[in-house]
Protein backbone atom coordinates (compact mmCIF):
# COMPACT_ATOMS: atom_id res chain seq x y z
CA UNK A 1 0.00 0.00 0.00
CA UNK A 2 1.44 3.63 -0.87
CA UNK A 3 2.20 6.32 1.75
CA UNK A 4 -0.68 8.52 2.15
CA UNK A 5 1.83 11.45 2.99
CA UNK A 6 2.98 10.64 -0.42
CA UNK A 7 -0.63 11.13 -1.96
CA UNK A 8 -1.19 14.09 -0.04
CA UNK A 9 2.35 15.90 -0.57
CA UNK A 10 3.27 14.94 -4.09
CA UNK A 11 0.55 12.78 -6.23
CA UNK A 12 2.55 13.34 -9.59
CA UNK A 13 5.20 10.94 -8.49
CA UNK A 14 2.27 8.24 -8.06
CA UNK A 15 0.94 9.13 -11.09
CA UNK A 16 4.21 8.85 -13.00
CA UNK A 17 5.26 5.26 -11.08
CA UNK A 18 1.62 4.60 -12.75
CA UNK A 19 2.27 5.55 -15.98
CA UNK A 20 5.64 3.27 -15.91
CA UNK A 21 4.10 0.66 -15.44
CA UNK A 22 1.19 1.06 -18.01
CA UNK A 23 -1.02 1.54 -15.01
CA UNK A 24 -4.37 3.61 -14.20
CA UNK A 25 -3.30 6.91 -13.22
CA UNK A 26 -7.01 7.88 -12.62
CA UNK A 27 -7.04 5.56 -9.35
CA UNK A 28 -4.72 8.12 -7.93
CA UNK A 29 -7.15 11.25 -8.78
CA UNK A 30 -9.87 9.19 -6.84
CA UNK A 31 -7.93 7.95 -3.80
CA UNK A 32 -7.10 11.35 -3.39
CA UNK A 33 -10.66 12.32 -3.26
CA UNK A 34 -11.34 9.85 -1.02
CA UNK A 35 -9.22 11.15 1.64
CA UNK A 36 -10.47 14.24 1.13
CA UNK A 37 -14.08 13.04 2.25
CA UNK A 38 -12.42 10.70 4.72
CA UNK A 39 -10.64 13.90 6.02
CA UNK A 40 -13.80 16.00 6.08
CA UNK A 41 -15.98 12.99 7.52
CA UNK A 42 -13.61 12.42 10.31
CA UNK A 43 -13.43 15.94 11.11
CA UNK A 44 -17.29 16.19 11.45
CA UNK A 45 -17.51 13.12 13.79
CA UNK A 46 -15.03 14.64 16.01
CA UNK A 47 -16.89 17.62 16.46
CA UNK A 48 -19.77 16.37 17.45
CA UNK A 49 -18.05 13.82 19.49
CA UNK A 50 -16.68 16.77 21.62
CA UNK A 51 -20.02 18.29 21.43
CA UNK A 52 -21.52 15.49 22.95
CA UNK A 53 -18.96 15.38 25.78
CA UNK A 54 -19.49 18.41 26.60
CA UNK A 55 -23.66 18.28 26.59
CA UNK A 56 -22.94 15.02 28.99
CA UNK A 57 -21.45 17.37 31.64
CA UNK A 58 -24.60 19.95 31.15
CA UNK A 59 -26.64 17.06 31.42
CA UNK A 60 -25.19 15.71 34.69
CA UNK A 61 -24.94 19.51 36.22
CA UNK A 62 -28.54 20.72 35.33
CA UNK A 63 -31.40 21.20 37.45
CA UNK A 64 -34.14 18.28 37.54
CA UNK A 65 -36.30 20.16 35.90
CA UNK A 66 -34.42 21.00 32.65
CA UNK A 67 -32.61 17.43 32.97
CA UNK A 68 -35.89 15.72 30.47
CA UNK A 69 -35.12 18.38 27.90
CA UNK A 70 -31.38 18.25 28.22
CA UNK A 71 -31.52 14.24 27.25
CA UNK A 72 -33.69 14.43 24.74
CA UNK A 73 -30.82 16.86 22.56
CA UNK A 74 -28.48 14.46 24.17
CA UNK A 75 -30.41 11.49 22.38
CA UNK A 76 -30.17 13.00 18.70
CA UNK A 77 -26.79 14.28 19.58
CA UNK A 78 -25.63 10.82 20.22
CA UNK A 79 -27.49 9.74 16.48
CA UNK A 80 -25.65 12.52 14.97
CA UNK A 81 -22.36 10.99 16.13
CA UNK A 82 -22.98 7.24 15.22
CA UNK A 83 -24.41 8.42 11.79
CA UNK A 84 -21.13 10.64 11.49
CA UNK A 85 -18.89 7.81 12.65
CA UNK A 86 -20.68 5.10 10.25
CA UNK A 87 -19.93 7.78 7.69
CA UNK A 88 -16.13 8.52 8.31
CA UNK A 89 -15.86 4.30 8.24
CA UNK A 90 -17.44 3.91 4.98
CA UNK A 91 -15.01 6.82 3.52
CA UNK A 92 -12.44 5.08 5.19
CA UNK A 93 -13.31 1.30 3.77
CA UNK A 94 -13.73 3.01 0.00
CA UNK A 95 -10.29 4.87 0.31
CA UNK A 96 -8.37 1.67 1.55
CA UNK A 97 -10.24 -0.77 -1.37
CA UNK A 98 -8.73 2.39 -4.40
CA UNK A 99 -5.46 1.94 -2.21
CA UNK A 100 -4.98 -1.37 -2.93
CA UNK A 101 -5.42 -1.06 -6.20
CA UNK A 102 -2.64 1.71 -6.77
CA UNK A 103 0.57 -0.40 -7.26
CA UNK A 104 4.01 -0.14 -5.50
CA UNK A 105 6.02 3.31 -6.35
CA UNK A 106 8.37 2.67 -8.96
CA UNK A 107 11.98 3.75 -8.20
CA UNK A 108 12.98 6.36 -10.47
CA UNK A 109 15.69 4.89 -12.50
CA UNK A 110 14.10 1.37 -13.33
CA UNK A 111 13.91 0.88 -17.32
CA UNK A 112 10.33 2.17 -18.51
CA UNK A 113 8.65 -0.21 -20.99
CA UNK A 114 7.00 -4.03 -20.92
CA UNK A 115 8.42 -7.49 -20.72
CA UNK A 116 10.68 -6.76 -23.48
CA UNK A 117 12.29 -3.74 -21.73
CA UNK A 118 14.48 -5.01 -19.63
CA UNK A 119 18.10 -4.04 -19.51
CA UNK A 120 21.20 -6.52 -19.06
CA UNK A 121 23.07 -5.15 -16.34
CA UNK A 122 25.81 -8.01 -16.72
CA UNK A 123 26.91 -11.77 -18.55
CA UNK A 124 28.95 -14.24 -16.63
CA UNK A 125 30.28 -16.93 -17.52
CA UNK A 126 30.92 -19.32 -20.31
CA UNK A 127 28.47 -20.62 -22.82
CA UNK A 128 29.00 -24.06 -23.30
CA UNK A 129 29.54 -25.26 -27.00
CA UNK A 130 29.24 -28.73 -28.26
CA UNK A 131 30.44 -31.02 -30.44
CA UNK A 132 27.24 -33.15 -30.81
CA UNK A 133 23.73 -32.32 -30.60
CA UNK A 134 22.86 -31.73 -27.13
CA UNK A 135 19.61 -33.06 -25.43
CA UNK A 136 16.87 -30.49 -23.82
CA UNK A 137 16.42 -31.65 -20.04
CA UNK A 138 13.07 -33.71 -20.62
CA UNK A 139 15.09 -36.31 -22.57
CA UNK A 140 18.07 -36.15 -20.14
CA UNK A 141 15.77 -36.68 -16.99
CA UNK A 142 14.20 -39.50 -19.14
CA UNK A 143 17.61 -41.00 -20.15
CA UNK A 144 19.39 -40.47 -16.91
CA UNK A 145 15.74 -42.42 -15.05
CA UNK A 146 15.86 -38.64 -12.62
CA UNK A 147 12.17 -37.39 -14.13
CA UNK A 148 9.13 -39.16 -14.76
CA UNK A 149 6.92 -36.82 -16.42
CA UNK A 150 4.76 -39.40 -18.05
CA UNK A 151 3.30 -41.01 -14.56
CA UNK A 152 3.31 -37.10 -13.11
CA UNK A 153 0.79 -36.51 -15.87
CA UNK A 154 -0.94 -40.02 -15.20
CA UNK A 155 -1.61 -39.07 -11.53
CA UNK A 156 -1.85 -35.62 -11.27
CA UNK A 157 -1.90 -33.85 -15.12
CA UNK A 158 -0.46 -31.86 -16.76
CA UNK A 159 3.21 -29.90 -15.36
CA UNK A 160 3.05 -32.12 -12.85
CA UNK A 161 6.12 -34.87 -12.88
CA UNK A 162 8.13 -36.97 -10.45
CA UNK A 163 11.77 -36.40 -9.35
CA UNK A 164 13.26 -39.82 -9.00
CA UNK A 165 16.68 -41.14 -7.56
CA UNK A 166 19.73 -38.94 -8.39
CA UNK A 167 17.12 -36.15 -9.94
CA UNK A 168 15.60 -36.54 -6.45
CA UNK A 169 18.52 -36.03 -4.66
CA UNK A 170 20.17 -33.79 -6.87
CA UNK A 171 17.06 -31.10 -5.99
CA UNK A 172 17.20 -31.64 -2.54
CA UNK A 173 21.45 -31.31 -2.78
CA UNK A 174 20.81 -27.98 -4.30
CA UNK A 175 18.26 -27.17 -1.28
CA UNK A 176 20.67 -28.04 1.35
CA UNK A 177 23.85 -26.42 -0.30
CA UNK A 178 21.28 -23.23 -0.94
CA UNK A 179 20.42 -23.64 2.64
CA UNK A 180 23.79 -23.59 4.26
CA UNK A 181 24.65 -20.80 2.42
CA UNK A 182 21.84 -18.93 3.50
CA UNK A 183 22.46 -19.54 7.19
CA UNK A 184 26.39 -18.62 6.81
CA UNK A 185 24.89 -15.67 5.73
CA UNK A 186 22.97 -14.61 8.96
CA UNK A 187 19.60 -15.81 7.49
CA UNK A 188 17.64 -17.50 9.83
CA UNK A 189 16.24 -20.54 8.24
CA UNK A 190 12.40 -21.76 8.30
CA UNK A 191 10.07 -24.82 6.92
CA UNK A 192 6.89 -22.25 6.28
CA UNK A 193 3.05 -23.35 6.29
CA UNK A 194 2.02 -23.18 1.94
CA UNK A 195 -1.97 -22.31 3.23
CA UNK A 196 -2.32 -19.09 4.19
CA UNK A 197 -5.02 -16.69 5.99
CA UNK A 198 -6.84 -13.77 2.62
CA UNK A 199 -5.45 -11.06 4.80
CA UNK A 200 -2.25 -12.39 4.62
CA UNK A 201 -1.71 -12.90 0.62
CA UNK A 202 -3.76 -9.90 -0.06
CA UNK A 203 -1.05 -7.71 2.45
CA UNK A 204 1.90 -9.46 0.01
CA UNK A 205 0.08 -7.79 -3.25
CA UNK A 206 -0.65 -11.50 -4.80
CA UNK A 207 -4.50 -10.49 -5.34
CA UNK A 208 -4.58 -8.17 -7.64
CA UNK A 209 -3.78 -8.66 -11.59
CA UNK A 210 -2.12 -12.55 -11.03
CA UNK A 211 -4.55 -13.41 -8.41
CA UNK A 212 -5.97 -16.07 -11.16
CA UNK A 213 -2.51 -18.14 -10.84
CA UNK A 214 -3.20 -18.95 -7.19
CA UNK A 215 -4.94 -22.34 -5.76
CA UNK A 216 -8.01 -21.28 -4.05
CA UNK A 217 -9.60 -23.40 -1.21
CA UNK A 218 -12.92 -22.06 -0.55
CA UNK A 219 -14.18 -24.51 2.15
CA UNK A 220 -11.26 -23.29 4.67
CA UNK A 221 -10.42 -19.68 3.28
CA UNK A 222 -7.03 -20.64 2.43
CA UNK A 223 -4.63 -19.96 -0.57
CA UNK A 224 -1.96 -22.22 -1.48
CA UNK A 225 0.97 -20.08 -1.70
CA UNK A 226 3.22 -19.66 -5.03
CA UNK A 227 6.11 -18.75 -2.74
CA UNK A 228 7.22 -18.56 0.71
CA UNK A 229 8.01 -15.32 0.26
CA UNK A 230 4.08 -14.51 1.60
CA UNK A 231 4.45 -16.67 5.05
CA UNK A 232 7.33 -14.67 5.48
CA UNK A 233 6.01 -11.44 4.87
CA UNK A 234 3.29 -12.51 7.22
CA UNK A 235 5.36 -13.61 9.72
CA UNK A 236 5.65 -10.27 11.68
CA UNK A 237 2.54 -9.43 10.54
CA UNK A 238 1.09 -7.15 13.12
CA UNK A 239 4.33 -7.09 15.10
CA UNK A 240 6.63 -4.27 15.67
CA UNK A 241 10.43 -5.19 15.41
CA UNK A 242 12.23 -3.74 18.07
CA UNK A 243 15.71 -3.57 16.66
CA UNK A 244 16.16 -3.22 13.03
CA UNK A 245 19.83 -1.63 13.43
CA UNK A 246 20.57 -4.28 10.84
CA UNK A 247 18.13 -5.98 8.59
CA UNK A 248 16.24 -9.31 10.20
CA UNK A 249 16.85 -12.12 7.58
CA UNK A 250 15.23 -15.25 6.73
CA UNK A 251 15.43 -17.93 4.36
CA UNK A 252 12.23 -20.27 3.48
CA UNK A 253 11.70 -23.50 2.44
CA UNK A 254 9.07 -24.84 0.97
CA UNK A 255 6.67 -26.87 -1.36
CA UNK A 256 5.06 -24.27 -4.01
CA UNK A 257 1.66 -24.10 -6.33
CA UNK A 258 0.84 -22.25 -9.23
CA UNK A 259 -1.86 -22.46 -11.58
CA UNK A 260 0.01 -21.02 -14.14
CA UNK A 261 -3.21 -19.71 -15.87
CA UNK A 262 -3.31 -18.07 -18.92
CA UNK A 263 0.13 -19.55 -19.80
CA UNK A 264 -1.13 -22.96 -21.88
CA UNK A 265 0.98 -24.10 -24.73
CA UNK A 266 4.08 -22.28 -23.43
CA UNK A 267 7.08 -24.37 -21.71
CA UNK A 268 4.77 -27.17 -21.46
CA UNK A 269 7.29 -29.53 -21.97
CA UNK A 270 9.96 -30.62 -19.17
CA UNK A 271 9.85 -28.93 -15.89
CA UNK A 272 10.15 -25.51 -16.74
CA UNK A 273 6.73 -24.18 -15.96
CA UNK A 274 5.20 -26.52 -13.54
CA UNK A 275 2.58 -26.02 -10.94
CA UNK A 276 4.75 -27.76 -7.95
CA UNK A 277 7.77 -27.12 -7.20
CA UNK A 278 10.32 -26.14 -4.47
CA UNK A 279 12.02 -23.39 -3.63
CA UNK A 280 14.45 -22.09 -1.32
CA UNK A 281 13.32 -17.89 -0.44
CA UNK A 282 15.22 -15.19 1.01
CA UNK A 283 13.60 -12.52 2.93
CA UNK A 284 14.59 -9.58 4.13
CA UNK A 285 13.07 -7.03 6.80
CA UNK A 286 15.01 -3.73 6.84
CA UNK A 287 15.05 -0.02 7.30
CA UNK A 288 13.60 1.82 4.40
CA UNK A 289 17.44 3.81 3.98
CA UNK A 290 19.07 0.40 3.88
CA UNK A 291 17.06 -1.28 1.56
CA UNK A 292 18.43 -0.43 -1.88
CA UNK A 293 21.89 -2.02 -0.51
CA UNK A 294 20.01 -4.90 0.80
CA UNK A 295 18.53 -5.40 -2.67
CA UNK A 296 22.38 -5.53 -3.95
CA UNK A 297 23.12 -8.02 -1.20
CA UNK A 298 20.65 -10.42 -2.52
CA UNK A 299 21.39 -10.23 -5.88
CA UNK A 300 25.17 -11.01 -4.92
CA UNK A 301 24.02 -14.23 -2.70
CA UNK A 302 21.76 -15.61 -5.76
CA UNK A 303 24.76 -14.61 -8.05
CA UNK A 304 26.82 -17.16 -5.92
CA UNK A 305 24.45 -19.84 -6.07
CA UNK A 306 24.73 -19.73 -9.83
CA UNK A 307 28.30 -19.60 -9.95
CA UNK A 308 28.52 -22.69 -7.33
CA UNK A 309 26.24 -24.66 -9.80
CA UNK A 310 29.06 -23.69 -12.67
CA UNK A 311 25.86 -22.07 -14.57
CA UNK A 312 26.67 -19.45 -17.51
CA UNK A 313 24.21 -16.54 -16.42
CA UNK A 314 22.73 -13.28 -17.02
CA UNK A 315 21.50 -9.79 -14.86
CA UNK A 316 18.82 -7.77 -15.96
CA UNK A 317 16.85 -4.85 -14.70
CA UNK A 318 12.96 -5.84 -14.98
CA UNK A 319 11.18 -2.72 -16.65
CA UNK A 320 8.47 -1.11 -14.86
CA UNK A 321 5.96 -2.08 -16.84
CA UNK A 322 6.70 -5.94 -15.85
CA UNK A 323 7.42 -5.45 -11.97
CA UNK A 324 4.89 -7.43 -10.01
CA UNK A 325 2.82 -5.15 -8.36
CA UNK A 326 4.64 -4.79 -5.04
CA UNK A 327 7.64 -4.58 -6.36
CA UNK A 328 9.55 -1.18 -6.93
CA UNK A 329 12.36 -2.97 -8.45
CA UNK A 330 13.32 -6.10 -9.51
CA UNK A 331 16.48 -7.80 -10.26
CA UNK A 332 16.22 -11.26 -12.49
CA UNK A 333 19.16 -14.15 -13.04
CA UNK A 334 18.59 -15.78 -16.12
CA UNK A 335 20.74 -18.92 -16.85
CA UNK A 336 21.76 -20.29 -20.41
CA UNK A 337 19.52 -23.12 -21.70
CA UNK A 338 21.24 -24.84 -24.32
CA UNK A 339 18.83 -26.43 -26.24
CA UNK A 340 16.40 -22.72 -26.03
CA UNK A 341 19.87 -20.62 -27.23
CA UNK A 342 18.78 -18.30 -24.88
CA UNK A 343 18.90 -17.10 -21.37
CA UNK A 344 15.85 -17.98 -19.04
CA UNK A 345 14.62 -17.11 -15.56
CA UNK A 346 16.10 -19.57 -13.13
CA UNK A 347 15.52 -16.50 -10.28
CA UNK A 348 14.55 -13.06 -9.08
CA UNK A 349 15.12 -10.91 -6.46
CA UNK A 350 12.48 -7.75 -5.52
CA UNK A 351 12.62 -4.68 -3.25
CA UNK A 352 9.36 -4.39 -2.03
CA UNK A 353 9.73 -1.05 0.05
CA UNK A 354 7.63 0.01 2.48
CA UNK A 355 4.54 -1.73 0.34
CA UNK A 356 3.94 -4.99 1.84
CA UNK A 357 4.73 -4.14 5.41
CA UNK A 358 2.43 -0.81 5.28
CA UNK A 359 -0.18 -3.30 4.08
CA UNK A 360 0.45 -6.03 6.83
CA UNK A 361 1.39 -3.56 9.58
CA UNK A 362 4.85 -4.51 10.34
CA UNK A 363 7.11 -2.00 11.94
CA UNK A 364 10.25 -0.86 13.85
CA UNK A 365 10.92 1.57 16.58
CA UNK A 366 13.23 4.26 15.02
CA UNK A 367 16.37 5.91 17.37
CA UNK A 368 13.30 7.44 18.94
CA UNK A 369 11.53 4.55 20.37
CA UNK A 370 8.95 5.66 17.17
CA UNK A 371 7.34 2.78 15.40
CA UNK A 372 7.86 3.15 11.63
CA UNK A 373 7.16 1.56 8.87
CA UNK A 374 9.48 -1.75 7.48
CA UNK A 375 10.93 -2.11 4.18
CA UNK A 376 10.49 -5.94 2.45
CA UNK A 377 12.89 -7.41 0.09
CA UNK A 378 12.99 -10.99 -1.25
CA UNK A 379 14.93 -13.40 -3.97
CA UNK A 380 15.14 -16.95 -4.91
CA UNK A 381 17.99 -18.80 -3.68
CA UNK A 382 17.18 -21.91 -5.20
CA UNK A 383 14.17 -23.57 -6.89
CA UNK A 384 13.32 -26.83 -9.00
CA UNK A 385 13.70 -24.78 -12.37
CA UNK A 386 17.24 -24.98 -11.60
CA UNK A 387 17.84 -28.69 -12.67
CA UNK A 388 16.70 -27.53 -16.01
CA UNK A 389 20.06 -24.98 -16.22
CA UNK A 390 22.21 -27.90 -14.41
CA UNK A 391 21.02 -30.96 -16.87
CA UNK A 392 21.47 -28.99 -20.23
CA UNK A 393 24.72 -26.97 -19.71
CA UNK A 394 26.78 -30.26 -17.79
CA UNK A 395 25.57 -32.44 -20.21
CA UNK A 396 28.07 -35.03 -22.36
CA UNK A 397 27.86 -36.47 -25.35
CA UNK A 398 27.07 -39.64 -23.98
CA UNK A 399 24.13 -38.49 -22.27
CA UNK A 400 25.38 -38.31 -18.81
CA UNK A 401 25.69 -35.31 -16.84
CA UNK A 402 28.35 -34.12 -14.76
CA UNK A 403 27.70 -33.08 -11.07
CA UNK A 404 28.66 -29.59 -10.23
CA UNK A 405 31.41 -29.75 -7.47
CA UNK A 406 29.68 -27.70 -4.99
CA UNK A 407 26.65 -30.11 -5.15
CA UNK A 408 29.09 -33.72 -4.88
CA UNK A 409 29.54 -33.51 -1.01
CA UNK A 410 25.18 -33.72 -0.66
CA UNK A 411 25.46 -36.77 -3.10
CA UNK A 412 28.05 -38.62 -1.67
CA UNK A 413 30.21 -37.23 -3.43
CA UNK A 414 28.95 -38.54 -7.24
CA UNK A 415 30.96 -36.82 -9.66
CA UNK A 416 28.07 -37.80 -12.35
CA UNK A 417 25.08 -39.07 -13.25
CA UNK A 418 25.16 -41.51 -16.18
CA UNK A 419 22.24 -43.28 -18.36
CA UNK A 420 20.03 -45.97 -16.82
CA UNK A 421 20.77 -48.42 -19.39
């Protein structure tokens, strides 16, 4: 949710973070009315809330005989003041549903434009080249007996799959090494619940324009949650933080859903676009000033990952107009996929602002003892997508695949992962 200070001192820069994003710059025209008449209502109910205070005293200091009279005005007094305070609550209820509608405010120097936008802050590493046609990571994870996609479809349909043996084992090797570096990183690590409370996935920004792509379960009032990046959000939900000197970090783990709606026909082969997977989160509570360095901290730990997993990668700058919506800026890795001969998403990293914790009321007590607002920031330290990167690129012409040397030590240490047959 934006700052109303913001809306009252300087609506252009709301407008314009609309506008960058291809968004509906009259929502900010109309939550601005809407304070106005939440201002005005508020101001009315307060008046004759002191007004009836002070009738209460005439009432209790006047003669019996003008006491009948003095109750009656006391009686429509006190109808005045519910019907003003009803009034004040409804402007208050329409303002807050236009506020969460007006995304996240853009930071300035993010690229302007749509998906295609985006700008390639840096390339590392090697692309691999081959001397023999090399297989995409559906035929590997068939050859190599690690992914069953055929009985994941027969069970469960379709992007659904099974990880088997080694490709079992290889996701849950990337998990762990993920994990440890997480926690030598200060990053407290937690299993997180994957149902969560409306209140709780609305606060992250998930139900607005994507809220289609989320598993719905009506009977409980639950979401299954796309990431654990909204159980952590939650998790100090409410809460104020009492030192945020330095910023509180955790890392989650867990199972994730996603209806992927709208997206049929595309990357419906392999594992690419599934709608389970897992995922390793980072998540980041700090103060507001700190968080632009925090985002750059991120982006350096998922860098790492990559570079432990030997992947050739890429660093773009997501343009406004493709930032989720509680995002202000957002930072994606792409690795090489061979078989593609291009450069695909394997993670992200977002800095959230004040946005999500304004919305979920999470706060810190400044030098002052003042509670204040939070910033949010989250990235991906590791997910299933990633054995797509690892199968393709440390792939030999024999079919086998060669085990990344920061992975061997959670596989006992297997150097690689050869054909069934």
């Amino acid at each position: 949710m934006i700052d109303l200070n913001l809306l009252r001192e300087n609506p252009e820069a709301i407008r314009a973070s609309q506008r960058a994003r291809g968004g509906d710059e009259s929502l900010v025209d109309l939550a601005a009315k809407l304070d106005l008449q939440k201002r005005s209502a508020l101001s009315e109910f307060e008046a004759l809330r002191a007004q009836q205070n002070q009738h209460s005293k005439l009432v209790a200091a006047a003669p019996k005989e003008q006491k009948a009279e003095l109750v009656a005005q006391a009686q429509e007094l006190a109808a005045s003041v519910k019907a003003a305070d009803a009034k004040a609550n409804q402007a208050d209820e329409e303002l807050a549903k236009v506020l969460l509608k007006i995304e996240n405010i853009v930071i300035p120097d993010v690229p302007a434009g749509g998906e295609e936008n985006f700008v390639v802050i840096k390339q590392v590493g090697e692309i691999p080249s081959f001397d023999f046609e090399p297989r995409d990571h559906a035929e590997l994870g068939e050859l190599l007996d690690v992914i069953d996609i055929e009985r994941g479809v027969k069970i469960s349909g379709s992007r659904f799959y099974f990880l088997k043996g080694w490709g079992a084992r290889l996701e849950l090797a990337m998990m762990q090494l993920a994990m440890d570096q997480a926690a030598e990183a200060g990053f407290t690590v937690l299993i997180t619940p994957t149902l969560v409370k409306p209140e709780v996935m609305q606060g992250t920004g998930f139900l607005g324009e994507h809220s289609d792509e989320i598993y719905y379960l009506p009977a409980d009032e639950l979401y299954l949650t796309g990431t654990s990046e909204v159980a952590l959000a939650g998790y100090h939900r409410d809460e104020i933080i009492d030192d945020l000197s330095s910023p509180v970090r955790y890392a989650g783990w867990s199972t994730c859903y996603r209806r992927e709606a709208g997206a049929a026909g595309k990357d419906n082969r392999g594992i690419l676009r599934v709608h389970q997977f897992n995922k390793l989160e980072m998540f980041s509570y700090c103060h507001p000033d700190q968080a632009e360095q925090e985002h750059a901290r991120l982006l350096g730990w998922q860098e790492q990952m990559l570079q432990k997993c030997e992947l050739p990668y890429r660093v773009i700058d997501v343009a406004a107009g493709d930032l989720g919506s509680s995002a202000a800026r957002k930072y994606d890795v792409e690795a090489w996929v061979p078989t593609q001969g291009t450069f695909r998403e394997l993670t992200s990293t977002s800095n959230c602002t004040t946005f999500q914790a304004r919305r979920l009321n999470t706060r810190y007590r400044d030098e002052n003892g003042k509670p204040r607002i939070a910033a949010t920031l989250n990235g991906t330290l590791a997910t299933t997508r990633w054995l797509v990167a690892i199968l393709e690129n440390h792939q030999q012409a024999d079919g086998s695949v060669v085990v990344p040397k920061a992975l061997r030590p959670y596989l006992g240490g297997l150097e690689k992962i050869v054909p069934k047959n």
